[in-house]
ModelCIF file with pLDDT and N, C-alpha, C, O atoms, coordinates in Angstrom:
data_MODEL
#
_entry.id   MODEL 
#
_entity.id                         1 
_entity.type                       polymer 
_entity.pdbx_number_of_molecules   1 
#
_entity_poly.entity_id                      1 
_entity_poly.type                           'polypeptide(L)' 
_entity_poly.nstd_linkage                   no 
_entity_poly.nstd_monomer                   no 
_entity_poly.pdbx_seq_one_letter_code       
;(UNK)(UNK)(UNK)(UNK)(UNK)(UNK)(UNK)(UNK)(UNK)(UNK)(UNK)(UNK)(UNK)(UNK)(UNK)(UNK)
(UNK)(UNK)(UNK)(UNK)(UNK)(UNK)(UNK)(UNK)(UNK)(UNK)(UNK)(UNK)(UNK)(UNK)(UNK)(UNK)
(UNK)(UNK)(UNK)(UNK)(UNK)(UNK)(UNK)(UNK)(UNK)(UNK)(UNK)(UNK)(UNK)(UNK)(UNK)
;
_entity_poly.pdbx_seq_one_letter_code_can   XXXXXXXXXXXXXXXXXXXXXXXXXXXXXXXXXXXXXXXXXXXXXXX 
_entity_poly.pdbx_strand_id                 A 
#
loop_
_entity_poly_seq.entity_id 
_entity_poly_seq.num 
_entity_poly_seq.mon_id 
_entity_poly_seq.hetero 
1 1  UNK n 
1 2  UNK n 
1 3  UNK n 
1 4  UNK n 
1 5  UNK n 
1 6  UNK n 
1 7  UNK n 
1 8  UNK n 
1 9  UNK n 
1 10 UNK n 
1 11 UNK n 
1 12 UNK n 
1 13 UNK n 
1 14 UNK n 
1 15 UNK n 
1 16 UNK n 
1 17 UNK n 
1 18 UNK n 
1 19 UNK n 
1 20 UNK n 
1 21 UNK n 
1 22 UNK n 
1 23 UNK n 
1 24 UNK n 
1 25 UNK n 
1 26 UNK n 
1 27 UNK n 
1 28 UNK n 
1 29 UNK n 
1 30 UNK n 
1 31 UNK n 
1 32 UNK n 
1 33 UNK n 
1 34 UNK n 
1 35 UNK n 
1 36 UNK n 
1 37 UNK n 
1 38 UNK n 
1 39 UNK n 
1 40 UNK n 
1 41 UNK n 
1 42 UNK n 
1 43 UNK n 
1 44 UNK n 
1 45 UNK n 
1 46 UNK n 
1 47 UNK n 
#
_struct_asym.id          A 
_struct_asym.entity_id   1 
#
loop_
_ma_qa_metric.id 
_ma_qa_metric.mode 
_ma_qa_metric.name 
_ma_qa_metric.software_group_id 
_ma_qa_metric.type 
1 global pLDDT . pLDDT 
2 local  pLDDT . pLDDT 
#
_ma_qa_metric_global.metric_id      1 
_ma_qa_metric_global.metric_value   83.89 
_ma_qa_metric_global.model_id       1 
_ma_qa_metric_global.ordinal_id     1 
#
loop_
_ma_qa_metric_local.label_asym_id 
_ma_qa_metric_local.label_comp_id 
_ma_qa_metric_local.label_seq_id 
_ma_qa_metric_local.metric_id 
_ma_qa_metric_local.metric_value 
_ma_qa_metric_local.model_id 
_ma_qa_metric_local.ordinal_id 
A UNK 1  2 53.00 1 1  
A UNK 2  2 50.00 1 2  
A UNK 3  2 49.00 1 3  
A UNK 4  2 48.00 1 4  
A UNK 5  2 47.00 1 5  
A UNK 6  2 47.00 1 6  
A UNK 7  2 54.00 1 7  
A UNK 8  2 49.00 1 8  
A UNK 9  2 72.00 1 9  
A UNK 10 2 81.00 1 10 
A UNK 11 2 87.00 1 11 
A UNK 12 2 83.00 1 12 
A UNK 13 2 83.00 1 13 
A UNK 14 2 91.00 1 14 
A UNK 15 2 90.00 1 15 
A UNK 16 2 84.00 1 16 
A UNK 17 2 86.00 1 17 
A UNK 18 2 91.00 1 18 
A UNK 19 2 89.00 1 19 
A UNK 20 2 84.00 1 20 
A UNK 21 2 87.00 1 21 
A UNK 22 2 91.00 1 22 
A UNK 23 2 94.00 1 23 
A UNK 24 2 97.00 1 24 
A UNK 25 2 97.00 1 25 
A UNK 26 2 97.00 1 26 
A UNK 27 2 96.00 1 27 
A UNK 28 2 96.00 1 28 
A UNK 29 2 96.00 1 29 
A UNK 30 2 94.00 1 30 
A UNK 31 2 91.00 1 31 
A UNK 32 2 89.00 1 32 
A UNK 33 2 92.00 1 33 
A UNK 34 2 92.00 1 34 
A UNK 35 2 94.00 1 35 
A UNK 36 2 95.00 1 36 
A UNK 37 2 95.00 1 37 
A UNK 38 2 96.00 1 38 
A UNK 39 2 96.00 1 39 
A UNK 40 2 97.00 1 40 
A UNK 41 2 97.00 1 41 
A UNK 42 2 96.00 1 42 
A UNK 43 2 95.00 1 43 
A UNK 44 2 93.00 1 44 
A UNK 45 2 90.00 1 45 
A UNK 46 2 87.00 1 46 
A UNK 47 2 85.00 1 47 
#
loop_
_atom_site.group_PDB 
_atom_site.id 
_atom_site.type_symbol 
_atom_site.label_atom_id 
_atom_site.label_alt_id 
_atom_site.label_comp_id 
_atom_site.label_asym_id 
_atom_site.label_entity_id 
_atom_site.label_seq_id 
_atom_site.pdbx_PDB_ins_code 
_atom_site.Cartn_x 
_atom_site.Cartn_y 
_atom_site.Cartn_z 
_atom_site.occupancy 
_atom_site.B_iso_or_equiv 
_atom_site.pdbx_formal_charge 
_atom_site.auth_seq_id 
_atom_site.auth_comp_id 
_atom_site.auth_asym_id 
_atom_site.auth_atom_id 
_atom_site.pdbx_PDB_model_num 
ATOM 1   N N  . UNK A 1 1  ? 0.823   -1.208 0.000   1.00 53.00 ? 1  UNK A N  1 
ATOM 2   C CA . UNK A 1 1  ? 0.000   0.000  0.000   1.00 53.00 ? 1  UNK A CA 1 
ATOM 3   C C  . UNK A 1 1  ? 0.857   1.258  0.000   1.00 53.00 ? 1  UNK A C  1 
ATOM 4   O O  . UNK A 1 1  ? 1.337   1.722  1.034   1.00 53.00 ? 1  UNK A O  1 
ATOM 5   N N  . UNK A 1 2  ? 1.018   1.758  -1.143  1.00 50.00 ? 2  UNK A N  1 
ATOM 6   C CA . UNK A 1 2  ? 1.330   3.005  -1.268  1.00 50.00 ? 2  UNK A CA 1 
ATOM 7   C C  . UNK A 1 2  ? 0.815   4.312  -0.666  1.00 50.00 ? 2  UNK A C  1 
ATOM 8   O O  . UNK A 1 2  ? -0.285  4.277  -0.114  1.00 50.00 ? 2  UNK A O  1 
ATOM 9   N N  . UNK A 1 3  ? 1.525   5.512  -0.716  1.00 49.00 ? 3  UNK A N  1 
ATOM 10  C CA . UNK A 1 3  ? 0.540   6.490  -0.003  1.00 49.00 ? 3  UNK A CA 1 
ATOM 11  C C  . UNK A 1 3  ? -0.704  7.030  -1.055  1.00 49.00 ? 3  UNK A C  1 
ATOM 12  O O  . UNK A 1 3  ? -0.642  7.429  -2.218  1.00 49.00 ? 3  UNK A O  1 
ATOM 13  N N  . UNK A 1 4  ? -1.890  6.855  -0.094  1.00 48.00 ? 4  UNK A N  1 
ATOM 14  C CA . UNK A 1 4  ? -3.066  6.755  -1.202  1.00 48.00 ? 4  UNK A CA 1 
ATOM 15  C C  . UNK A 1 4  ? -3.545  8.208  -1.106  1.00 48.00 ? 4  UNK A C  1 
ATOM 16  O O  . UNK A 1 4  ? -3.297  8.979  -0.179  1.00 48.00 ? 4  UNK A O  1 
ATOM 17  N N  . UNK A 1 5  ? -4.377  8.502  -2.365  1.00 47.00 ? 5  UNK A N  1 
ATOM 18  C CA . UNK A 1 5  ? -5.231  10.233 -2.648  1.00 47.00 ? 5  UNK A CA 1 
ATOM 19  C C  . UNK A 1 5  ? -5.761  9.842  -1.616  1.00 47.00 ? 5  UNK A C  1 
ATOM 20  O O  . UNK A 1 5  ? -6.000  8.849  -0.930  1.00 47.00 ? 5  UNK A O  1 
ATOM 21  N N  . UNK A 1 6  ? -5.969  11.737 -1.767  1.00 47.00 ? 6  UNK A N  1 
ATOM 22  C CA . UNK A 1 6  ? -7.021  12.280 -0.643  1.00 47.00 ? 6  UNK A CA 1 
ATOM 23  C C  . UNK A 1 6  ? -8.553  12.031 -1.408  1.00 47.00 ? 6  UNK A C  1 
ATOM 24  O O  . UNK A 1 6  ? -8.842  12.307 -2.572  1.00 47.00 ? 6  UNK A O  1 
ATOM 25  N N  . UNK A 1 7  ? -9.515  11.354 -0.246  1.00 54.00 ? 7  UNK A N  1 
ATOM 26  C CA . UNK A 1 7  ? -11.031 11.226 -0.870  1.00 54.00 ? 7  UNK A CA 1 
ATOM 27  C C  . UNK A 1 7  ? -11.493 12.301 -0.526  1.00 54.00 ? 7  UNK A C  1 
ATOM 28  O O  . UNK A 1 7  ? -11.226 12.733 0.595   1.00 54.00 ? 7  UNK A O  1 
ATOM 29  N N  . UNK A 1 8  ? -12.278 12.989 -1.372  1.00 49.00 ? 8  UNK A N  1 
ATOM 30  C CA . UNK A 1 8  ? -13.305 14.105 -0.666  1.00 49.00 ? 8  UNK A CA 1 
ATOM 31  C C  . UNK A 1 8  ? -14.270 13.506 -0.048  1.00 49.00 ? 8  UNK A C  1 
ATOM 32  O O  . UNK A 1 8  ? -14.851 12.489 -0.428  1.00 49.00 ? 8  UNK A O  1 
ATOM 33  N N  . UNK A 1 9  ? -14.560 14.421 1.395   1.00 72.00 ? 9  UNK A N  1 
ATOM 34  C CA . UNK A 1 9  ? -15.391 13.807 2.244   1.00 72.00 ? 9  UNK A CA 1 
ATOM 35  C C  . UNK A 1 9  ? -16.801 13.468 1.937   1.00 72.00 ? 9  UNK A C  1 
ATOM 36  O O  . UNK A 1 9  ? -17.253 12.361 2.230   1.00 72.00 ? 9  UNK A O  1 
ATOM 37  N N  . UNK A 1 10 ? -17.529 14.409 1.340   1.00 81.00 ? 10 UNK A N  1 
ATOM 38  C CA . UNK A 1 10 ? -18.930 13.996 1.053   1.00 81.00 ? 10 UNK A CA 1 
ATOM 39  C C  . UNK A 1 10 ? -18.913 12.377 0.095   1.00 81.00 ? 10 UNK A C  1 
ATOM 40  O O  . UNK A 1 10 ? -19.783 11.522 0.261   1.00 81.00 ? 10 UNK A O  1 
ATOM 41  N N  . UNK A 1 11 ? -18.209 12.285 -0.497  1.00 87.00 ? 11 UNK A N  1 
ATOM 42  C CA . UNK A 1 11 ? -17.967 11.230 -1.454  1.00 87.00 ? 11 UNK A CA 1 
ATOM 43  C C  . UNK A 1 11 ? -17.665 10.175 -0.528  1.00 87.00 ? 11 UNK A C  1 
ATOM 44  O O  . UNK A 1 11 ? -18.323 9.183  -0.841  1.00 87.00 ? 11 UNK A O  1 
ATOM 45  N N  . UNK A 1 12 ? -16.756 9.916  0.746   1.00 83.00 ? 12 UNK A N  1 
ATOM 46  C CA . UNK A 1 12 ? -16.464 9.132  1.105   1.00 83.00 ? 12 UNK A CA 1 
ATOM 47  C C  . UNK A 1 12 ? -17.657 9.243  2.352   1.00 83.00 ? 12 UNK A C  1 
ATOM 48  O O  . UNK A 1 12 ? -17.743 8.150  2.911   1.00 83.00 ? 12 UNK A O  1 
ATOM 49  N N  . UNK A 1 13 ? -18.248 9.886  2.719   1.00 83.00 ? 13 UNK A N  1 
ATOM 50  C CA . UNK A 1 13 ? -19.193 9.619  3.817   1.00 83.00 ? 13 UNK A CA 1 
ATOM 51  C C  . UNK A 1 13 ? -20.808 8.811  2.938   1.00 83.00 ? 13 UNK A C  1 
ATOM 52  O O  . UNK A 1 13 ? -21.417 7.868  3.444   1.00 83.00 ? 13 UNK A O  1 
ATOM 53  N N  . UNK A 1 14 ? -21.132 9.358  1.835   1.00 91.00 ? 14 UNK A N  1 
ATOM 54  C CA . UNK A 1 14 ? -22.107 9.043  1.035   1.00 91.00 ? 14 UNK A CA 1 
ATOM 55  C C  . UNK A 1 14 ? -22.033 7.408  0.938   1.00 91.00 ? 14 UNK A C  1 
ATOM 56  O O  . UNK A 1 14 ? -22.930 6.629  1.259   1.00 91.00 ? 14 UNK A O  1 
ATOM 57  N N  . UNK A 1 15 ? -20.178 6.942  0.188   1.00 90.00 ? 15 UNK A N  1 
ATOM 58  C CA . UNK A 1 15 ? -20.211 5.973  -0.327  1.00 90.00 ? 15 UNK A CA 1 
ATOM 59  C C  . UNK A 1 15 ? -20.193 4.854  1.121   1.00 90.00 ? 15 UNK A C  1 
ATOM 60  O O  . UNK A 1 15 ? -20.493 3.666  1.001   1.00 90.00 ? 15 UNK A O  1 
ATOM 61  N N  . UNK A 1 16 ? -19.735 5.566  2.634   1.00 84.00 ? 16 UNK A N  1 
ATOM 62  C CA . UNK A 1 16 ? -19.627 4.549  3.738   1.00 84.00 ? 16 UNK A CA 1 
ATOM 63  C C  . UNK A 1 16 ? -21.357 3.888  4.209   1.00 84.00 ? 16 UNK A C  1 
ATOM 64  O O  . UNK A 1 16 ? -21.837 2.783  4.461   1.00 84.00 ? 16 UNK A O  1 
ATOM 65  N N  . UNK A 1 17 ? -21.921 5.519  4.122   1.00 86.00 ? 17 UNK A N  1 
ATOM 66  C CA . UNK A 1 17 ? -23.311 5.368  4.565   1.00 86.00 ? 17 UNK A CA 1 
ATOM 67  C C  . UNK A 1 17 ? -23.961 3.897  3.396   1.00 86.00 ? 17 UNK A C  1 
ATOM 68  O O  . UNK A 1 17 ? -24.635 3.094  4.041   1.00 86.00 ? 17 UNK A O  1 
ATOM 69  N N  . UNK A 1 18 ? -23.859 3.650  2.357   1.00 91.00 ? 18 UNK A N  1 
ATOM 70  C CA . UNK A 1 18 ? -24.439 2.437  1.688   1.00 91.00 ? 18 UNK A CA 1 
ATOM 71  C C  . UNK A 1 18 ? -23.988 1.645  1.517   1.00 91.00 ? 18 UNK A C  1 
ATOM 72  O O  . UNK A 1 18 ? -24.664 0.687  1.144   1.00 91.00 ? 18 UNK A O  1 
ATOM 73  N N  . UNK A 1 19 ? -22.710 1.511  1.653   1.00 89.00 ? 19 UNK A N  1 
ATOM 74  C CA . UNK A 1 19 ? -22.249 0.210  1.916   1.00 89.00 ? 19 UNK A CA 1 
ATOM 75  C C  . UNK A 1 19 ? -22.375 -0.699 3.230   1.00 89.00 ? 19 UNK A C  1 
ATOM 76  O O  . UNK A 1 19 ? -22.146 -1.902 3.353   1.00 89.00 ? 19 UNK A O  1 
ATOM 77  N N  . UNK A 1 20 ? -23.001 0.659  4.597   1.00 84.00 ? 20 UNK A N  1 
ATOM 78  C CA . UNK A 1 20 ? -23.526 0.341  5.547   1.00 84.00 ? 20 UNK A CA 1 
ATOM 79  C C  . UNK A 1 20 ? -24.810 -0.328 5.587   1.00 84.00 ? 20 UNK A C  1 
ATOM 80  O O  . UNK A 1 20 ? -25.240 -1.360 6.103   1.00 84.00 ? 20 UNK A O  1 
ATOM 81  N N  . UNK A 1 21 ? -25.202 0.458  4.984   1.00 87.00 ? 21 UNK A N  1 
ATOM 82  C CA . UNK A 1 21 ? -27.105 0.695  4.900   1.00 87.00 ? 21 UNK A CA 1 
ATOM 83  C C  . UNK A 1 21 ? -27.848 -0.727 3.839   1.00 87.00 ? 21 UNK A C  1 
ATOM 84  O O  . UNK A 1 21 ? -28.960 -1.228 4.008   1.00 87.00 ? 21 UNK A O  1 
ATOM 85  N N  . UNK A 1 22 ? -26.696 -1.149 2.647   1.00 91.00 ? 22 UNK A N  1 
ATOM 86  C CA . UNK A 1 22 ? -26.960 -1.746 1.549   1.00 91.00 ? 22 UNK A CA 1 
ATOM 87  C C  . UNK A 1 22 ? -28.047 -0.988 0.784   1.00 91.00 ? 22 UNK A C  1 
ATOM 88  O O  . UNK A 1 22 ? -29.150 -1.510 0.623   1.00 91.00 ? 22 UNK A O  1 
ATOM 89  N N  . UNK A 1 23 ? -27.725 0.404  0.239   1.00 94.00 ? 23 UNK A N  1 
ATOM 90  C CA . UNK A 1 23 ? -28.779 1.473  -0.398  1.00 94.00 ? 23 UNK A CA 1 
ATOM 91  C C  . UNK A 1 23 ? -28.012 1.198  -2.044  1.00 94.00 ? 23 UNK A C  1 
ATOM 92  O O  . UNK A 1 23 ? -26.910 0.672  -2.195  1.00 94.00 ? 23 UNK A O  1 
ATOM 93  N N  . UNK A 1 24 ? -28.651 1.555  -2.842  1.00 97.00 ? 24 UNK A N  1 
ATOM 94  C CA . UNK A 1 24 ? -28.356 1.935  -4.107  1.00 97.00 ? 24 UNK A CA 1 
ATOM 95  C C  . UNK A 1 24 ? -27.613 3.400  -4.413  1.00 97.00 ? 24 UNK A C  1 
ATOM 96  O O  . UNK A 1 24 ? -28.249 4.426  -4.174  1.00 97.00 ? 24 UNK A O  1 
ATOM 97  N N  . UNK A 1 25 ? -26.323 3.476  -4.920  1.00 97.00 ? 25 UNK A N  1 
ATOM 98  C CA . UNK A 1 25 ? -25.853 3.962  -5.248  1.00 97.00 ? 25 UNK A CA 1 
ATOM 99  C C  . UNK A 1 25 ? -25.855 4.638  -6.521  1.00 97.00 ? 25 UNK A C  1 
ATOM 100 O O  . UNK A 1 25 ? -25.435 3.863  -7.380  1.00 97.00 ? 25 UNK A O  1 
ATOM 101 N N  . UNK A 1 26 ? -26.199 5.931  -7.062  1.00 97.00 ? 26 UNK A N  1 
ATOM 102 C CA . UNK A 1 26 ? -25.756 6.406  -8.328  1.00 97.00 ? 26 UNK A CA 1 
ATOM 103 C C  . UNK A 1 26 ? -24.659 7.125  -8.219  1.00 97.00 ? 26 UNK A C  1 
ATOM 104 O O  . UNK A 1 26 ? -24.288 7.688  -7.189  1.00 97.00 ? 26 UNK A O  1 
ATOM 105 N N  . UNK A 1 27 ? -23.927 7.132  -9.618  1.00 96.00 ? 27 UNK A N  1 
ATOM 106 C CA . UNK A 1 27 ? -22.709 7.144  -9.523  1.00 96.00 ? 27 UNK A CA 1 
ATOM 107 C C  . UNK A 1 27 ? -22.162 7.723  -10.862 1.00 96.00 ? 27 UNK A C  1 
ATOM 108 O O  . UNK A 1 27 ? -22.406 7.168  -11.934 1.00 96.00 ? 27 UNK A O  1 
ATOM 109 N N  . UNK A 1 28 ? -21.361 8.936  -10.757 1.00 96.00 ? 28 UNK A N  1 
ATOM 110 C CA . UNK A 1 28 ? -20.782 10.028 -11.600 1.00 96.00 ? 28 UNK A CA 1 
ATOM 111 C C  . UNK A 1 28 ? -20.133 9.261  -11.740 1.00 96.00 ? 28 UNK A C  1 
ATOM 112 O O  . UNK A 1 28 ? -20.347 8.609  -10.718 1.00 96.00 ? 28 UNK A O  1 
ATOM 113 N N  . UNK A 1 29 ? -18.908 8.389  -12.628 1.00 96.00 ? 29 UNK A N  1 
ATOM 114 C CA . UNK A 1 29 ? -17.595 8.214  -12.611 1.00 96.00 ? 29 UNK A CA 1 
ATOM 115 C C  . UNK A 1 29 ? -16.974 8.432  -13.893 1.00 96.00 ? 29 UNK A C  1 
ATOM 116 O O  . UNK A 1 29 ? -17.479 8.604  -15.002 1.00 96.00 ? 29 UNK A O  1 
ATOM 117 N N  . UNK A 1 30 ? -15.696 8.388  -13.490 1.00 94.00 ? 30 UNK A N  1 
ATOM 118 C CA . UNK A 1 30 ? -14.417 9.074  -14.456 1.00 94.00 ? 30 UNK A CA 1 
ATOM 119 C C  . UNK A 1 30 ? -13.386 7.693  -14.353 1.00 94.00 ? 30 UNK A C  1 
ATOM 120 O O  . UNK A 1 30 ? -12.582 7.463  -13.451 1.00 94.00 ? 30 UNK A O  1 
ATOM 121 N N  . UNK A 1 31 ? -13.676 6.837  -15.590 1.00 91.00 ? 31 UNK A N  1 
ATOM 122 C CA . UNK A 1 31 ? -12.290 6.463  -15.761 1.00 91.00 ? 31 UNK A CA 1 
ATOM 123 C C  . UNK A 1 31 ? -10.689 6.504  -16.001 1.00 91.00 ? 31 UNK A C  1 
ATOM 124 O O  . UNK A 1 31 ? -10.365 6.961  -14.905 1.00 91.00 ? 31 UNK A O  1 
ATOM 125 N N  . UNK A 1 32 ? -10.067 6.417  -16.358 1.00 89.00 ? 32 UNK A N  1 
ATOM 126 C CA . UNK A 1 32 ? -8.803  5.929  -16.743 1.00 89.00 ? 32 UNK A CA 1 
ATOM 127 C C  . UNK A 1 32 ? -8.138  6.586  -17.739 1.00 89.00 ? 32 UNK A C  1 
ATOM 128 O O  . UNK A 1 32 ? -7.028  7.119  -17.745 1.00 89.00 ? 32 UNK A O  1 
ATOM 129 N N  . UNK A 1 33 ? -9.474  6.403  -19.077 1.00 92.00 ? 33 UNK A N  1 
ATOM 130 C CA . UNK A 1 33 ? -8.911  7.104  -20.597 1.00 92.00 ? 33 UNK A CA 1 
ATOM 131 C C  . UNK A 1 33 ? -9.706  8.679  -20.382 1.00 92.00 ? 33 UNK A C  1 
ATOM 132 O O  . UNK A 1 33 ? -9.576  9.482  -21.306 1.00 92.00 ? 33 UNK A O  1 
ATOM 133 N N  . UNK A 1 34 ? -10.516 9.089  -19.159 1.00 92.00 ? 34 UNK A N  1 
ATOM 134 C CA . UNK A 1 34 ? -11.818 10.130 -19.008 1.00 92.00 ? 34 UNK A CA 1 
ATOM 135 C C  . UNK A 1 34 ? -12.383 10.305 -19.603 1.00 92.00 ? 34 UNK A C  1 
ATOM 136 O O  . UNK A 1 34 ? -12.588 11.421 -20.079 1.00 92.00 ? 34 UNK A O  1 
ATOM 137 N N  . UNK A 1 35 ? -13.092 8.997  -19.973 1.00 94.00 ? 35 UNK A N  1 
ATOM 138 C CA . UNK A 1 35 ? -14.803 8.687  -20.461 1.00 94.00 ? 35 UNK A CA 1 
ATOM 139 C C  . UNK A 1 35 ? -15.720 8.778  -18.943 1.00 94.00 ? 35 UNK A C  1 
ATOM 140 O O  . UNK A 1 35 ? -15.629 7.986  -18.004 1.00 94.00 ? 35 UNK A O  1 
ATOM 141 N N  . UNK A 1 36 ? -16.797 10.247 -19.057 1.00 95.00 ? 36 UNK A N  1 
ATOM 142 C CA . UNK A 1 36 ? -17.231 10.270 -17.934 1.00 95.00 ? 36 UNK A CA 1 
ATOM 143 C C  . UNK A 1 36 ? -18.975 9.423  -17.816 1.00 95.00 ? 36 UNK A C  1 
ATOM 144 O O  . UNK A 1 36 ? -19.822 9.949  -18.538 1.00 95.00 ? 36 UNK A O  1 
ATOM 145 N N  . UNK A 1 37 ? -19.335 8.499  -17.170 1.00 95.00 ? 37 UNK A N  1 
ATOM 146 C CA . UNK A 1 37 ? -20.170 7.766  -17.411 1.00 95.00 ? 37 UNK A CA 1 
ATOM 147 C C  . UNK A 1 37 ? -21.246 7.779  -15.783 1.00 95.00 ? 37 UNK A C  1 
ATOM 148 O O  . UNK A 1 37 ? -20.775 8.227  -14.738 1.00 95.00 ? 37 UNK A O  1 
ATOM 149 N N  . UNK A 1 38 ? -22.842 7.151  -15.878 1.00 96.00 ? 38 UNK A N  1 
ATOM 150 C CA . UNK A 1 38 ? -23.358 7.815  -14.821 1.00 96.00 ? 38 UNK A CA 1 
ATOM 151 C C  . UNK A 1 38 ? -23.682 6.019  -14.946 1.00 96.00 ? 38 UNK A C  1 
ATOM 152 O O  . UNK A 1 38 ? -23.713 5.377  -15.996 1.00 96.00 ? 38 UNK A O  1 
ATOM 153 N N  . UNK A 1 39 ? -23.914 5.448  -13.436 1.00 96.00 ? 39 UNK A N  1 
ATOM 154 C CA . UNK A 1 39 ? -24.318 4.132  -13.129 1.00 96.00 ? 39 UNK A CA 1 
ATOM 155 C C  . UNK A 1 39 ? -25.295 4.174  -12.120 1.00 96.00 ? 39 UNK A C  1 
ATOM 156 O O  . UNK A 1 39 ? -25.576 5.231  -11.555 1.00 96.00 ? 39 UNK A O  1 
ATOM 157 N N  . UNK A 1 40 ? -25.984 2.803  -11.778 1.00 97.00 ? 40 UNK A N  1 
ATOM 158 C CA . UNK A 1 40 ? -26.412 2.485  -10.561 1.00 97.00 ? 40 UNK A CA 1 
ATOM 159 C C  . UNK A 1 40 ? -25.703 1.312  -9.834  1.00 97.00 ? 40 UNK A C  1 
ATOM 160 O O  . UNK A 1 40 ? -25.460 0.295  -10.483 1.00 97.00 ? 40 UNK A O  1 
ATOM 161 N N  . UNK A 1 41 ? -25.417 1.378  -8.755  1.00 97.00 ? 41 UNK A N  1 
ATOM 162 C CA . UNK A 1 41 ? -24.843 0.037  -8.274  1.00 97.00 ? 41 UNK A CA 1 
ATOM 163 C C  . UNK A 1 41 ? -25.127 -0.007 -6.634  1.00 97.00 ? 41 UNK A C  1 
ATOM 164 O O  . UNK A 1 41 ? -25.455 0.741  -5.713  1.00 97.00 ? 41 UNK A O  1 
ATOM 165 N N  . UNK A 1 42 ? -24.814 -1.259 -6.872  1.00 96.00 ? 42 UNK A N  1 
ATOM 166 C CA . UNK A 1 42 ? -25.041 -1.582 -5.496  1.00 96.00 ? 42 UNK A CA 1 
ATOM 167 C C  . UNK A 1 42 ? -23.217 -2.414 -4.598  1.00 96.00 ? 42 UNK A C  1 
ATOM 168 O O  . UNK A 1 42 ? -22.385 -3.322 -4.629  1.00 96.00 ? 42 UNK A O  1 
ATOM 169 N N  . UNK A 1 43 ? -23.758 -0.906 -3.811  1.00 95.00 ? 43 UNK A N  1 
ATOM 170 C CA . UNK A 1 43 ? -22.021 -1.405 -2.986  1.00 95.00 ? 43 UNK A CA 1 
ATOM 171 C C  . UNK A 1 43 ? -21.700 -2.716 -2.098  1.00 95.00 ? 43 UNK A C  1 
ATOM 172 O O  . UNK A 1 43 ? -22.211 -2.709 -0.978  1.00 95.00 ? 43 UNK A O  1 
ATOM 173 N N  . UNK A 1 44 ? -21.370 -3.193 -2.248  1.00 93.00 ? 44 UNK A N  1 
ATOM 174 C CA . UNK A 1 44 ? -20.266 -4.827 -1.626  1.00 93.00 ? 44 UNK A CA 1 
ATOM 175 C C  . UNK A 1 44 ? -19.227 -4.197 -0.325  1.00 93.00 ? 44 UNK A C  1 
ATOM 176 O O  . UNK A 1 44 ? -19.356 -4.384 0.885   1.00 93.00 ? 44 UNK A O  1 
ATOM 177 N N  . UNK A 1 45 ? -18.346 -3.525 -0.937  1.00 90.00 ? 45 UNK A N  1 
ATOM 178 C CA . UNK A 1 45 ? -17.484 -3.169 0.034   1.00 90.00 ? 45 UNK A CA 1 
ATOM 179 C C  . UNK A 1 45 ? -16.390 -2.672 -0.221  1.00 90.00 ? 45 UNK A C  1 
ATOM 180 O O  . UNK A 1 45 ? -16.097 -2.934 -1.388  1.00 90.00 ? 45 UNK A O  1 
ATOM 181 N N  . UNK A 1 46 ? -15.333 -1.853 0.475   1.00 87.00 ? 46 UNK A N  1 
ATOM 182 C CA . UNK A 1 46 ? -14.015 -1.381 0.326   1.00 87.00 ? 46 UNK A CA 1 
ATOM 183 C C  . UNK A 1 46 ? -12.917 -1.504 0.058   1.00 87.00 ? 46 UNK A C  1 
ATOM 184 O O  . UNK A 1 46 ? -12.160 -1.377 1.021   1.00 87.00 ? 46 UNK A O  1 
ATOM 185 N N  . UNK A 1 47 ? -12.306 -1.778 -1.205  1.00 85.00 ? 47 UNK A N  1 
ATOM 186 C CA . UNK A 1 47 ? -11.512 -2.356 -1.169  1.00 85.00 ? 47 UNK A CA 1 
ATOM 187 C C  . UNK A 1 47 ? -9.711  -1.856 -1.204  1.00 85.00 ? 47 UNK A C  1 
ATOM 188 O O  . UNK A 1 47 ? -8.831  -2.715 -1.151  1.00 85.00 ? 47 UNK A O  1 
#
C-alpha cells in the first residue's frame, strides 16, 4: 500500500453510509482514458 489520494469527504461519507445501509448507489464516474459515465450500483465493500 502506497501512499493513497485524498477522498473528498462527502464522497467518502455518502459511499460509507451504503455500503452500511446496503442502499443503491448512483454514480458520476471518471475512468482511466476520461470517459465520464453515470451508473447504478449496489455497494459490496471497500476495497
Amino acid at each position: 500500500h502506497p501512499d493513497l489520494p485524498v477522498i473528498s469527504g462527502a464522497v467518502a461519507d455518502t459511499v460509507e453510509d451504503a455500503v452500511v445501509a446496503s442502499r443503491v448507489l448512483h454514480l458520476t464516474y471518471t475512468d482511466r482514458a476520461g470517459a465520464i459515465s453515470e451508473r447504478d450500483v449496489e455497494p459490496m465493500g471497500l476495497l
